[in-house]
C-alpha atoms as a PDB file:
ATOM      1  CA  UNK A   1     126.056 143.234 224.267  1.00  0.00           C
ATOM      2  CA  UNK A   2     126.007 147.225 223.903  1.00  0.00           C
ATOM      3  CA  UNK A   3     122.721 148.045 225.099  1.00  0.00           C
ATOM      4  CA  UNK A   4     122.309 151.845 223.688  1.00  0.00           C
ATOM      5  CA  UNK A   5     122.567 149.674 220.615  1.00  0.00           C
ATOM      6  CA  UNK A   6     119.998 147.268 221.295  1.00  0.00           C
ATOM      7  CA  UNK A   7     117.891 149.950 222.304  1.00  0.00           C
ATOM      8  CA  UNK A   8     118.268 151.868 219.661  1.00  0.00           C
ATOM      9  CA  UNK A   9     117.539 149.398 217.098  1.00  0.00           C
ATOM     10  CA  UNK A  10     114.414 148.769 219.208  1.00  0.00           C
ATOM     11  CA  UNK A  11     113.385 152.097 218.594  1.00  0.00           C
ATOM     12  CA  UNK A  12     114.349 152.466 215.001  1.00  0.00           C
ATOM     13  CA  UNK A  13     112.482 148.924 214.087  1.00  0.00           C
ATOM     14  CA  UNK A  14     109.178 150.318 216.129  1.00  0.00           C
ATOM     15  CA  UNK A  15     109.184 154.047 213.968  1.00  0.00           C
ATOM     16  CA  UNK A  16     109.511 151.778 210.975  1.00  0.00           C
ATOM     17  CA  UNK A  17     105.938 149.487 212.113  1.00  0.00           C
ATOM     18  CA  UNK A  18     104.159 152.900 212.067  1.00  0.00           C
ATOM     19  CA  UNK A  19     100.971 151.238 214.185  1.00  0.00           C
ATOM     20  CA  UNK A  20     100.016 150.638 217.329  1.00  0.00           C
ATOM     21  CA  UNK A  21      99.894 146.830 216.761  1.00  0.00           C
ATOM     22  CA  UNK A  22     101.723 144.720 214.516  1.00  0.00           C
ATOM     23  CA  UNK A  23     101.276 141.080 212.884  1.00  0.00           C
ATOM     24  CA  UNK A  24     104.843 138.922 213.586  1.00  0.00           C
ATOM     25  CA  UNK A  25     105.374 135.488 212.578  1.00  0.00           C
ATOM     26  CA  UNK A  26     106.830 133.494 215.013  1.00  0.00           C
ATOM     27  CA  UNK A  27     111.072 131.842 214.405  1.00  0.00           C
ATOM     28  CA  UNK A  28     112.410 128.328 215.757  1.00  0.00           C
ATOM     29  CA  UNK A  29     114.386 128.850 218.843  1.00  0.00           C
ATOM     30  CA  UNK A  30     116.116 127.220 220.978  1.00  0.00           C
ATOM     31  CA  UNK A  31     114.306 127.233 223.676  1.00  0.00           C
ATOM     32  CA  UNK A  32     111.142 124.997 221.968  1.00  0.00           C
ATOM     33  CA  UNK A  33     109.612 128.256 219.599  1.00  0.00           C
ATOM     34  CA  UNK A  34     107.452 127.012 216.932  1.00  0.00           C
ATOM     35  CA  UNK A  35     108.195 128.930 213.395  1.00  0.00           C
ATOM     36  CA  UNK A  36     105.369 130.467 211.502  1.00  0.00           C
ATOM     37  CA  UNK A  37     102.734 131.187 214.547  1.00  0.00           C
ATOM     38  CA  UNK A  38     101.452 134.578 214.144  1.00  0.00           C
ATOM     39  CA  UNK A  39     100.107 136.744 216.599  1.00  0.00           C
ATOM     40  CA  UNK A  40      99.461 140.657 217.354  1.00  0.00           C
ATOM     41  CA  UNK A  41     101.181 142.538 219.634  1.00  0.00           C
ATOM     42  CA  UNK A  42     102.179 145.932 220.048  1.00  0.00           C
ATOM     43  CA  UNK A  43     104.902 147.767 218.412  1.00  0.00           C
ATOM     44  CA  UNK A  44     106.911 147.435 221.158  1.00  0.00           C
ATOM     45  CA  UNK A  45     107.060 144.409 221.892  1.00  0.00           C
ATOM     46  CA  UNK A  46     107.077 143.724 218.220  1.00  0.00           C
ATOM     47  CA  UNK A  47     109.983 145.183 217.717  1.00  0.00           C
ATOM     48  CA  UNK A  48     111.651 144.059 220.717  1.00  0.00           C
ATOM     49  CA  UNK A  49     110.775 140.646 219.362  1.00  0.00           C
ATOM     50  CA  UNK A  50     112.302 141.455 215.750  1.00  0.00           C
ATOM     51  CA  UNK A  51     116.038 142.713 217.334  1.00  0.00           C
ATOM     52  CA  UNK A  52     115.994 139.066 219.480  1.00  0.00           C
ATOM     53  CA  UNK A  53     115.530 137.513 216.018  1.00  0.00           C
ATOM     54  CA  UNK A  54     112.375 135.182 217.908  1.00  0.00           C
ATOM     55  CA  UNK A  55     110.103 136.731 215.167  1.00  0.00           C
ATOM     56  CA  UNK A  56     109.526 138.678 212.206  1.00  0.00           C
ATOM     57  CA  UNK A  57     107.250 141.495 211.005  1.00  0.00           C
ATOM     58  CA  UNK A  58     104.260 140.059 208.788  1.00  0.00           C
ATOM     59  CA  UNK A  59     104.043 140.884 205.233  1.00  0.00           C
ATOM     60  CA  UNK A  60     100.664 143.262 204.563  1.00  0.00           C
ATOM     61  CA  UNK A  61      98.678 140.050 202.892  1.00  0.00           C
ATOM     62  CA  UNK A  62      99.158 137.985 205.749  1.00  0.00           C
ATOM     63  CA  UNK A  63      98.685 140.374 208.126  1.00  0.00           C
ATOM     64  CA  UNK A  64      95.366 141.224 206.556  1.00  0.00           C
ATOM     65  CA  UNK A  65      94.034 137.583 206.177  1.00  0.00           C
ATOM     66  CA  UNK A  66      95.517 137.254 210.024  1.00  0.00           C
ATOM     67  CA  UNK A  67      92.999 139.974 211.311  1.00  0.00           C
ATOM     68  CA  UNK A  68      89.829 138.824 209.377  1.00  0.00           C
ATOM     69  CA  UNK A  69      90.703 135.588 210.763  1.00  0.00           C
ATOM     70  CA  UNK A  70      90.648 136.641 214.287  1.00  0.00           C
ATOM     71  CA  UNK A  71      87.300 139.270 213.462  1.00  0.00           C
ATOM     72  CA  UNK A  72      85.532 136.099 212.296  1.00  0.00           C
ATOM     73  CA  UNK A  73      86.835 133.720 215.150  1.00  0.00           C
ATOM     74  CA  UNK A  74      85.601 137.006 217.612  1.00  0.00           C
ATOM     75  CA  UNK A  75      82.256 136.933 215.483  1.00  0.00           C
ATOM     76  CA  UNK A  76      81.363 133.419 215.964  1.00  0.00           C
ATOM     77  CA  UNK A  77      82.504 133.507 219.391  1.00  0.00           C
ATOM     78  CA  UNK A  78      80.088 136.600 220.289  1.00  0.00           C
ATOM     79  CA  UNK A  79      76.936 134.531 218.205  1.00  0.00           C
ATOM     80  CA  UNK A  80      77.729 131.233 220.706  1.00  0.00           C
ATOM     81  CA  UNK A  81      77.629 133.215 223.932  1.00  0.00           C
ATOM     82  CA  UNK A  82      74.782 135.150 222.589  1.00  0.00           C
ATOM     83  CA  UNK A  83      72.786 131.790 222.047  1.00  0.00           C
ATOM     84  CA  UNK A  84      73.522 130.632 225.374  1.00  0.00           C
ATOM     85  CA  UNK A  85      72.193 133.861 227.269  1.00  0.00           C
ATOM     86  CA  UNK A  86      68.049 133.706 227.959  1.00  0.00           C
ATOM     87  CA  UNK A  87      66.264 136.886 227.858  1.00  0.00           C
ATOM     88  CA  UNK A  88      63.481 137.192 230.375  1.00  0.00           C
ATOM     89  CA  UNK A  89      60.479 139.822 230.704  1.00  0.00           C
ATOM     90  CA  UNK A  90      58.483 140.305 233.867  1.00  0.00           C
ATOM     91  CA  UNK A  91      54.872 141.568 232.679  1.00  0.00           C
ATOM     92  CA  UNK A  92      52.138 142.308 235.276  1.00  0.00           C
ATOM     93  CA  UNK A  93      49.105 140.284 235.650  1.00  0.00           C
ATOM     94  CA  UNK A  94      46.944 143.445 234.450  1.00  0.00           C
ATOM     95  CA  UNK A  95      49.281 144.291 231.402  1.00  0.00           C
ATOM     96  CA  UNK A  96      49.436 140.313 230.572  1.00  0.00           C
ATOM     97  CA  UNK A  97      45.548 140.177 230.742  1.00  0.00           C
ATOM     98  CA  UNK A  98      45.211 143.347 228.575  1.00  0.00           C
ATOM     99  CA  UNK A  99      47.942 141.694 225.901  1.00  0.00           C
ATOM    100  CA  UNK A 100      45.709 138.043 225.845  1.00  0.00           C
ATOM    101  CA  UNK A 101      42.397 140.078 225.422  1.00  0.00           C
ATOM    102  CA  UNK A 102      43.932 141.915 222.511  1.00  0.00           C
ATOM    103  CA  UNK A 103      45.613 138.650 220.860  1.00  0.00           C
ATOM    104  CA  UNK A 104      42.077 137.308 220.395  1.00  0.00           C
ATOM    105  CA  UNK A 105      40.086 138.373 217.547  1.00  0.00           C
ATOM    106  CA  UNK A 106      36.769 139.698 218.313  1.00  0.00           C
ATOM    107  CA  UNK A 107      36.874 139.765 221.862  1.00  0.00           C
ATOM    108  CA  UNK A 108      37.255 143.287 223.986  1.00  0.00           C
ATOM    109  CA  UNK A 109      39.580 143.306 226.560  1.00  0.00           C
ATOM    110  CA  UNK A 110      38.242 143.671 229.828  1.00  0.00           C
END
């Protein structure tokens, strides 16, 4: 293997992504890789990926419904560990007194 080669494809594949991060879509290997997972990674690595032939840059649609798929997944994930978390507020008897006094109607708070 000529590795200014490999490198160099590396490099050309990565100017091509133009972004930080990239969607790929996984290829069967050898080695027990599943075809068609998709994932984000970085150009990089993404390109690095690409030259090996273990994966392939996603097409803009996919990547797209790949990403809202994730920022929803993130979303719901964020609402569950917000439900979970108990807010608590320490009040002083003379505040709490003043705050029942004024909750009833009619009555002056002492």
């Amino acid at each position: 293997m000529d590795l200014k080669l490999y490198y160099q494809k590396i490099r050309e594949i990565q100017a091509k992504i133009g972004e930080p991060h990239a969607v790929v879509v996984s290829n069967e290997t050898q080695d027990g890789g599943k075809a068609g997972q998709k994932t984000e990674v970085s150009a990089a690595l993404a390109a690095k990926m690409i030259v090996e032939g273990t994966a392939q840059l996603a097409n803009a649609d996919d990547a797209r419904a790949f990403r809202q798929a994730m920022a929803e997944t993130k979303r719901a994930a964020d609402e569950a560990d917000a439900a979970t978390k108990m807010q608590v507020t320490l009040v002083p008897t003379a505040d709490l007194s003043r705050l029942r006094g004024a909750a009833r109607p009619g009555k002056e708070p002492v």
